[in-house]
Protein backbone atom coordinates (compact mmCIF):
# COMPACT_ATOMS: atom_id res chain seq x y z
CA UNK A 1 -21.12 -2.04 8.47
CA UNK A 2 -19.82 -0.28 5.41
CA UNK A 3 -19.88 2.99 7.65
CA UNK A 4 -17.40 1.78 9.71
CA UNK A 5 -14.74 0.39 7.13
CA UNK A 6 -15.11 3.77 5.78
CA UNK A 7 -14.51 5.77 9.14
CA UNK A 8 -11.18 3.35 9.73
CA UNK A 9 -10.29 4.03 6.07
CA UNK A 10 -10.38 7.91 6.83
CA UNK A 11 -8.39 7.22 9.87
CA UNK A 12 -5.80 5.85 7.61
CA UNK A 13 -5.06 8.39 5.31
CA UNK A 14 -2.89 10.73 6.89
CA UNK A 15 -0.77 7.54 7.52
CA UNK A 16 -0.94 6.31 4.31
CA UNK A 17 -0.24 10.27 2.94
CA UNK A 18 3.11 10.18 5.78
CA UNK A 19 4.43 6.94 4.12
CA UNK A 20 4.06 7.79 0.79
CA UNK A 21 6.45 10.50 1.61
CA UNK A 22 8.94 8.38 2.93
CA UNK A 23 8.56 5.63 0.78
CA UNK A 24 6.45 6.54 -2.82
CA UNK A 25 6.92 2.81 -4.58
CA UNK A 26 5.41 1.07 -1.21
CA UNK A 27 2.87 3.86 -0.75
CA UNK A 28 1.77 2.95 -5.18
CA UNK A 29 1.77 -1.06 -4.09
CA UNK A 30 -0.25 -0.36 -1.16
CA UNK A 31 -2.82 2.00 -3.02
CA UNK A 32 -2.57 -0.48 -5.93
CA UNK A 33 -3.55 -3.46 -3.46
CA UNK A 34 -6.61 -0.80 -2.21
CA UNK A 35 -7.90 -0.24 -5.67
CA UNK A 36 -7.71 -3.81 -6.56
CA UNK A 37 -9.74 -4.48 -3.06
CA UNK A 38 -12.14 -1.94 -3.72
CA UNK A 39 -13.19 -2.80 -7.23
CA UNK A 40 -13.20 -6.77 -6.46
CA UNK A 41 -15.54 -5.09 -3.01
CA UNK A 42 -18.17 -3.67 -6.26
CA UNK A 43 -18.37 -6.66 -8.25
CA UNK A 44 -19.90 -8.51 -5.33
């Protein structure tokens, strides 16, 4: 259910937003890796 990746992705963010602050060049892999996920997610 696309729904609910989305509603766990939400969840996610303000933990993603906290670790960026502590730690910006994990936080630009890990949004990197997302991206990448996301737009290999589309071509299917």
């Amino acid at each position: 259910m696309p729904g609910h990746d989305l509603t766990r992705f939400y969840v996610l963010l303000p933990l993603l937003a906290v670790f960026a602050v502590l730690e910006p060049a994990g936080a630009n892999a890990v949004l990197t890796a997302l991206g990448i996920l996301a737009a290999l997610h589309q071509l299917k």
